[in-house]
N, C-alpha and C. Protein backbone atom coordinates (compact mmCIF):
# COMPACT_ATOMS: atom_id res chain seq x y z
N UNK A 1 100.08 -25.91 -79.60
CA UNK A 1 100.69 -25.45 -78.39
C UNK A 1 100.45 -23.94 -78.24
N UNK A 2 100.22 -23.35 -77.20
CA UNK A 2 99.94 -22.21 -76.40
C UNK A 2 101.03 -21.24 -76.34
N UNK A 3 101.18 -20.32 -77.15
CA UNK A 3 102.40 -19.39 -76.54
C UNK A 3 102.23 -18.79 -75.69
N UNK A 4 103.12 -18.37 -74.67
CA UNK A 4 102.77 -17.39 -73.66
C UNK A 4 104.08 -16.41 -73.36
N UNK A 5 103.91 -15.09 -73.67
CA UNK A 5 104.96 -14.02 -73.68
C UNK A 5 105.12 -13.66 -72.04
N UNK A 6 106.62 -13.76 -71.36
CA UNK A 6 106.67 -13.89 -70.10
C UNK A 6 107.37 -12.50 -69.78
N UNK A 7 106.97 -11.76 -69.23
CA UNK A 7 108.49 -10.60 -69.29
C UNK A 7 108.74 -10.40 -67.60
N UNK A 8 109.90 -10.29 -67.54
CA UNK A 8 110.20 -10.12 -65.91
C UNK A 8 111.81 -9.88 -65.84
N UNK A 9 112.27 -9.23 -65.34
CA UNK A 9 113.85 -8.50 -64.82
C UNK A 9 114.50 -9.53 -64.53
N UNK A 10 113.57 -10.31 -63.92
CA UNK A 10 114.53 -11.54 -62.93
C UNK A 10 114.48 -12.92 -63.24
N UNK A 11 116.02 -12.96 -63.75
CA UNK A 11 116.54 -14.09 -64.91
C UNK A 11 115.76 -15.82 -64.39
N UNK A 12 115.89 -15.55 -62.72
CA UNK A 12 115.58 -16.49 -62.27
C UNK A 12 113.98 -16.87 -62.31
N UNK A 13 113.30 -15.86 -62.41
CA UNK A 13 111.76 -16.52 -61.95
C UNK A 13 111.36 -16.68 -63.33
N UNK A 14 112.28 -15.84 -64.66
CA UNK A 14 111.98 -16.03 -66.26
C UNK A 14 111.96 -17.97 -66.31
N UNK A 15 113.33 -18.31 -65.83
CA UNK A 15 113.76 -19.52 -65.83
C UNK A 15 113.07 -20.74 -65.62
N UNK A 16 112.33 -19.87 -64.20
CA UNK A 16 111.25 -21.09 -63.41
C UNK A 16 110.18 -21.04 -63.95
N UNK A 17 109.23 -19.83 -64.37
CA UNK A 17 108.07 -20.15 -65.34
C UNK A 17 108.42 -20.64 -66.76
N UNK A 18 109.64 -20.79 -67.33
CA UNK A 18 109.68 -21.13 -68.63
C UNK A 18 109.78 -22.65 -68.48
N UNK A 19 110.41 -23.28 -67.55
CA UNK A 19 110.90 -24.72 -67.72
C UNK A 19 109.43 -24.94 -67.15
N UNK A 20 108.46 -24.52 -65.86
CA UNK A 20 107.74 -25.11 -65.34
C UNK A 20 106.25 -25.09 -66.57
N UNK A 21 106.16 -24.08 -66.98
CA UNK A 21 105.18 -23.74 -68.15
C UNK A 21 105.38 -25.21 -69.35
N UNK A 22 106.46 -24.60 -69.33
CA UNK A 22 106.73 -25.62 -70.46
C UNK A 22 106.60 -27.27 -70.61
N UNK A 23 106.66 -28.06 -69.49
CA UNK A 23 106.28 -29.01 -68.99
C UNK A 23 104.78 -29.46 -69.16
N UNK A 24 103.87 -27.79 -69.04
CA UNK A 24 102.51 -28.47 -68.93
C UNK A 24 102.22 -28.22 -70.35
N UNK A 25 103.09 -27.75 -71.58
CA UNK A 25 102.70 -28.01 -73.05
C UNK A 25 102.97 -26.77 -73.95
N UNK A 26 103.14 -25.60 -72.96
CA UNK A 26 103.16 -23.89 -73.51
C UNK A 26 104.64 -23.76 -73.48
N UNK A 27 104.19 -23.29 -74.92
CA UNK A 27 105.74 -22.41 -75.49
C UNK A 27 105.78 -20.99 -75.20
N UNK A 28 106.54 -20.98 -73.92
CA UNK A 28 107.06 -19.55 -73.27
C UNK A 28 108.56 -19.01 -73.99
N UNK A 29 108.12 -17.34 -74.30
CA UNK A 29 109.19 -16.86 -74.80
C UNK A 29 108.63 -15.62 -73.60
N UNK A 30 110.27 -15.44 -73.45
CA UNK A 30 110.62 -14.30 -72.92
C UNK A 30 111.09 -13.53 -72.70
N UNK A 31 111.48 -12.53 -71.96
CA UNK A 31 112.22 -10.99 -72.14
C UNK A 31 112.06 -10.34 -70.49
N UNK A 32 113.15 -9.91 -70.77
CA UNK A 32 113.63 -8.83 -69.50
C UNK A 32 112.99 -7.53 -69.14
N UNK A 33 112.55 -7.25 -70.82
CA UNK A 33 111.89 -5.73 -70.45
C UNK A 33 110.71 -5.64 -71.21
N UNK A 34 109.97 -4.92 -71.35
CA UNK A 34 108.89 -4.83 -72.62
C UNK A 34 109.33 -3.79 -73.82
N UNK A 35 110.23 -3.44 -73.36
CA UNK A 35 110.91 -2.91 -74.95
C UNK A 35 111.57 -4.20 -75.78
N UNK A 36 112.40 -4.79 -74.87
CA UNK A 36 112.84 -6.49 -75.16
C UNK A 36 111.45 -7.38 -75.97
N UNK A 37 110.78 -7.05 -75.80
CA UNK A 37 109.41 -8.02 -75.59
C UNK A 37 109.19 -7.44 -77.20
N UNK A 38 109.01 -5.94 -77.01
CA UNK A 38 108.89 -5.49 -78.40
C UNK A 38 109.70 -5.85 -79.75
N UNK A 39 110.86 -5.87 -79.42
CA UNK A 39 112.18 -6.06 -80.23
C UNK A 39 111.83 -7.40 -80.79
N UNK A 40 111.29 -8.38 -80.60
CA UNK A 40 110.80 -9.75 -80.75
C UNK A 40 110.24 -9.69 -82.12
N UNK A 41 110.58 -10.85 -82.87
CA UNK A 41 109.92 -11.03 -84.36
C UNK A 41 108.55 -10.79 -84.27
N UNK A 42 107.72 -10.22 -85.21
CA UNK A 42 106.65 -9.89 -85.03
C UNK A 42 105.47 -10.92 -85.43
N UNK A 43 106.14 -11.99 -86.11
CA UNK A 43 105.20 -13.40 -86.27
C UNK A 43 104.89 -13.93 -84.53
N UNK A 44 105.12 -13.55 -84.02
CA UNK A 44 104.87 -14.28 -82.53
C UNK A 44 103.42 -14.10 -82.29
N UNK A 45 102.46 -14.91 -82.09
CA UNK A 45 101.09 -14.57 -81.63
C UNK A 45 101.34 -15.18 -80.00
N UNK A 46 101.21 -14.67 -79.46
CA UNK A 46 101.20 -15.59 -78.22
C UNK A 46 99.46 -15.33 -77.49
N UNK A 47 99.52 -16.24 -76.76
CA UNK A 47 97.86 -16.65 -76.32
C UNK A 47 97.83 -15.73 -75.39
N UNK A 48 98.35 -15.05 -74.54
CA UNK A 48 98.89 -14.70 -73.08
C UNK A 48 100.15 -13.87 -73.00
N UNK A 49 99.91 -12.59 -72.43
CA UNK A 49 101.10 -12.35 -71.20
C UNK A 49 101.22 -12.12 -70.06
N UNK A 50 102.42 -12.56 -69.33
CA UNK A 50 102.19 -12.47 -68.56
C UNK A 50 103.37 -10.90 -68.04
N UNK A 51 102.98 -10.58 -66.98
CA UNK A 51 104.15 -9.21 -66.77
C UNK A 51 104.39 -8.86 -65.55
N UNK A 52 105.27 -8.49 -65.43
CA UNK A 52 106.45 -8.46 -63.92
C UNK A 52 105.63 -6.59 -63.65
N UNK A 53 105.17 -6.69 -63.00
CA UNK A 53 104.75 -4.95 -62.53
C UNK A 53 105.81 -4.11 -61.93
N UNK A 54 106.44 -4.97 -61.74
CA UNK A 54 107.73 -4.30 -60.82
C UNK A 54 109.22 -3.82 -61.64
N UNK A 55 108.34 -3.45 -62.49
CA UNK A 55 109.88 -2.93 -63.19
C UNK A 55 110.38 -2.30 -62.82
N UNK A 56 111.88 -2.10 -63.38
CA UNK A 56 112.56 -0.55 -63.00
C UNK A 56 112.40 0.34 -64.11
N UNK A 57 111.98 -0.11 -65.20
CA UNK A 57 111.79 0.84 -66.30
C UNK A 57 110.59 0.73 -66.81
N UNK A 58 109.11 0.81 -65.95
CA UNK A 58 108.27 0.62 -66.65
C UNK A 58 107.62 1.90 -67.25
N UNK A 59 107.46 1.80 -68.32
CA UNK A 59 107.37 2.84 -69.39
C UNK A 59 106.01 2.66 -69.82
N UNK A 60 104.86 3.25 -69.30
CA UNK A 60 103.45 3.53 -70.02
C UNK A 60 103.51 3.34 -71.98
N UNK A 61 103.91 4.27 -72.04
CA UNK A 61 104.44 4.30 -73.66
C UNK A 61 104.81 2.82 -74.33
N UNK A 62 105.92 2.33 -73.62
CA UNK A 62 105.78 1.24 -74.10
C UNK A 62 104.63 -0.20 -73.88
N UNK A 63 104.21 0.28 -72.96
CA UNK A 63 103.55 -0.59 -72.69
C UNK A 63 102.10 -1.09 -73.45
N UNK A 64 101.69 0.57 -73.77
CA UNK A 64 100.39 0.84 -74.91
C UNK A 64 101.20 0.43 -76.33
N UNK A 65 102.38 0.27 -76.53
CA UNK A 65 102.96 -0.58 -78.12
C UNK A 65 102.70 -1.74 -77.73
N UNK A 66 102.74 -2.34 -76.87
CA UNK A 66 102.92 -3.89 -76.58
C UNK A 66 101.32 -4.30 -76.85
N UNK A 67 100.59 -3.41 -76.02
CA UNK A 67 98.95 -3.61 -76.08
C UNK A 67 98.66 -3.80 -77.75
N UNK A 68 99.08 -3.15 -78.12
CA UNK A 68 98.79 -2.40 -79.60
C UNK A 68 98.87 -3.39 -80.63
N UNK A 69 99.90 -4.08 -80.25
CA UNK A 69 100.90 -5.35 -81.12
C UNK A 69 99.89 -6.72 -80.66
N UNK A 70 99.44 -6.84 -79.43
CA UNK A 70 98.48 -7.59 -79.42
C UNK A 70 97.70 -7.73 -78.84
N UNK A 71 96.44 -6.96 -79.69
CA UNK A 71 94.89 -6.48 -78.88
C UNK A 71 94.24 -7.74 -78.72
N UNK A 72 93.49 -7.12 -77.73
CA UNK A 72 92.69 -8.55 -77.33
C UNK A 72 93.12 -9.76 -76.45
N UNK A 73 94.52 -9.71 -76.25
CA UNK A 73 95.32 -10.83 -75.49
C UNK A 73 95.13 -10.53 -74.20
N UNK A 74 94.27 -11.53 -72.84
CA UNK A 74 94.58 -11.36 -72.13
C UNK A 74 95.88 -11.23 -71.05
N UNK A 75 96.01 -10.56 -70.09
CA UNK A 75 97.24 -10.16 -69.29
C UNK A 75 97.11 -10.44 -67.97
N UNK A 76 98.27 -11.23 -67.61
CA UNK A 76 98.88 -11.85 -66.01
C UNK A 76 99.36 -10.56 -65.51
N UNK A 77 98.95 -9.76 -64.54
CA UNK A 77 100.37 -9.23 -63.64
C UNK A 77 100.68 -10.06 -62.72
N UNK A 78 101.51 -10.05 -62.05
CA UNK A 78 102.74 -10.66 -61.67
C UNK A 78 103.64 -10.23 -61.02
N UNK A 79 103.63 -9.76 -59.84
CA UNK A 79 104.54 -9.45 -59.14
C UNK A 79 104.73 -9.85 -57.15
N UNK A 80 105.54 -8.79 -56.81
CA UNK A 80 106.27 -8.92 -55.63
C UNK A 80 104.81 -8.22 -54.47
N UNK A 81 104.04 -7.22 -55.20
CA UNK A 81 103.38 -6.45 -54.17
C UNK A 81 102.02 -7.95 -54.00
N UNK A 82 101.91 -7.55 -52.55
CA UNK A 82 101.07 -8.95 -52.20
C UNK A 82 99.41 -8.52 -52.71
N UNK A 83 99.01 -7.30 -53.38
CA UNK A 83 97.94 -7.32 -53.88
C UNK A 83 98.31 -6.15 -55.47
N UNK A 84 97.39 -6.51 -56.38
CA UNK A 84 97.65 -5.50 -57.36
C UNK A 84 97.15 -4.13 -57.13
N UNK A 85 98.74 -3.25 -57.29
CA UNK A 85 98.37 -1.57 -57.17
C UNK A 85 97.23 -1.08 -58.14
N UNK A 86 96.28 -0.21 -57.74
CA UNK A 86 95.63 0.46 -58.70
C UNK A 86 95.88 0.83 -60.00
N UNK A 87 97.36 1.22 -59.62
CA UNK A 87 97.53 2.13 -60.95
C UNK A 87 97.89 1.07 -61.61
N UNK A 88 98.16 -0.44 -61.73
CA UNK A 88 98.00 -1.39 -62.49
C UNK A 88 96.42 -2.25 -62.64
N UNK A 89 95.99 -1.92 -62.21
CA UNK A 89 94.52 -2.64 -62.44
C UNK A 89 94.19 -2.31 -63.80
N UNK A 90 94.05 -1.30 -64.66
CA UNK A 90 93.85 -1.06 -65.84
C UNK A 90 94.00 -1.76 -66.89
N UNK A 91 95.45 -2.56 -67.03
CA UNK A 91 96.10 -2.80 -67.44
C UNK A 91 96.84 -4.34 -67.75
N UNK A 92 95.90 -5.14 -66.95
CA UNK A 92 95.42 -6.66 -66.43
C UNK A 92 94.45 -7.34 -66.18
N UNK A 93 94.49 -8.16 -66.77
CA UNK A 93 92.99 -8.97 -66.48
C UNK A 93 92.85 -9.90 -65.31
N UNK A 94 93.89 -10.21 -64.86
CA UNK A 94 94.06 -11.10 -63.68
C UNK A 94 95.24 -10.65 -62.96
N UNK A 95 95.56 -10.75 -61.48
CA UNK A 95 97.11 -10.83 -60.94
C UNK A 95 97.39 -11.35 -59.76
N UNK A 96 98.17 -11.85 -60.03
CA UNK A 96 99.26 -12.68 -58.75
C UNK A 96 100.27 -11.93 -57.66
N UNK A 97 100.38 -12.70 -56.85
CA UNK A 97 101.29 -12.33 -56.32
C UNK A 97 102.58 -13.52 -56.95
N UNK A 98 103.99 -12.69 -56.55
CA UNK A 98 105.18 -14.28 -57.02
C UNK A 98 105.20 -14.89 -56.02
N UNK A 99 105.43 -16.35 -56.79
CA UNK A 99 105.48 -17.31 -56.12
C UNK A 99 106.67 -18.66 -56.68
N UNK A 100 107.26 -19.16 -55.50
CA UNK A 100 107.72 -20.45 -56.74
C UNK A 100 106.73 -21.41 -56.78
N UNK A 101 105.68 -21.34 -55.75
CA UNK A 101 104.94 -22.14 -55.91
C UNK A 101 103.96 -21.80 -57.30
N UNK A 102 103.85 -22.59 -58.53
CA UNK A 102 103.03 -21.86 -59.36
C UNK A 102 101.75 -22.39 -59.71
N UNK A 103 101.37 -23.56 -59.04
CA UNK A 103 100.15 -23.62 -59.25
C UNK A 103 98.54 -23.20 -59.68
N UNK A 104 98.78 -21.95 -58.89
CA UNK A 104 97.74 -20.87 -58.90
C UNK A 104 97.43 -19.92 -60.30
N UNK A 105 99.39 -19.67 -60.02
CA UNK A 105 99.54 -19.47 -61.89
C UNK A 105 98.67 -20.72 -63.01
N UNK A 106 98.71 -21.49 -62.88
CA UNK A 106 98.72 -21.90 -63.36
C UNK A 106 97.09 -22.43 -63.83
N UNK A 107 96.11 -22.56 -62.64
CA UNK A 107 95.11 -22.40 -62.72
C UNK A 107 94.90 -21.59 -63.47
N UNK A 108 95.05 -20.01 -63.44
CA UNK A 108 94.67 -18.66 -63.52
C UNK A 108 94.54 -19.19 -65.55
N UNK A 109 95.69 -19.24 -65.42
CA UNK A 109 96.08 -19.84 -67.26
C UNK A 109 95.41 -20.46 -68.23
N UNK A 110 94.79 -21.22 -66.94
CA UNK A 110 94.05 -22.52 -67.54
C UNK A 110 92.51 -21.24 -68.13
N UNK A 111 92.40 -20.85 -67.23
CA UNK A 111 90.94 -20.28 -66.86
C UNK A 111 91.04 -18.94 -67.67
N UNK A 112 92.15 -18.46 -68.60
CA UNK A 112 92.30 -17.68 -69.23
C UNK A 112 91.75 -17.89 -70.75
């Protein structure tokens, strides 16, 4: 099974990609923040993350620990803006807009 590290503010869309993910076979763990994300046992390999761009605390700094902890993993952004900002392009290999519809997600995943 597939881990996939989910991080996002909002309890609800954590909820809907974890039950809907999880259905198609991937063990989603997740977190509110990427310091949260950090705080996480460090045996976790996960295949994937995915990440909410829209934080209120998004912290560069932390974000290069998270990279750091696991190089090489491709990255979902994920958010509210209907195309990915520049200053996140760096920093992702693919991105979405949200959706409940997750299909697309879900493609993207596959193809990851």
């Amino acid at each position: 099974m597939k881990t996939i590290l989910y991080i996002d503010e909002s309890e609800s869309y954590r909820f809907l990609l974890q039950e809907e993910l999880s259905e198609e076979g991937y063990q989603v763990v997740t977190a509110e923040t990427i310091e949260e994300a950090l705080s996480k046992p460090g045996g976790m390999n996960p295949g994937l993350i995915i990440l909410e761009l829209r934080q209120k605390r998004f912290m560069e700094g932390a974000f290069d620990k998270l990279k750091d902890r696991y190089p090489g993993i491709p990255w979902i952004g994920y958010s509210t803006f209907s195309h990915c900002p520049d200053e996140f392009k760096k920093w992702v290999n693919g991105y979405l807009p949200k959706s409940s519809n997750i299909e697309v997600l879900e493609e993207l995943i596959k193809n990851l």
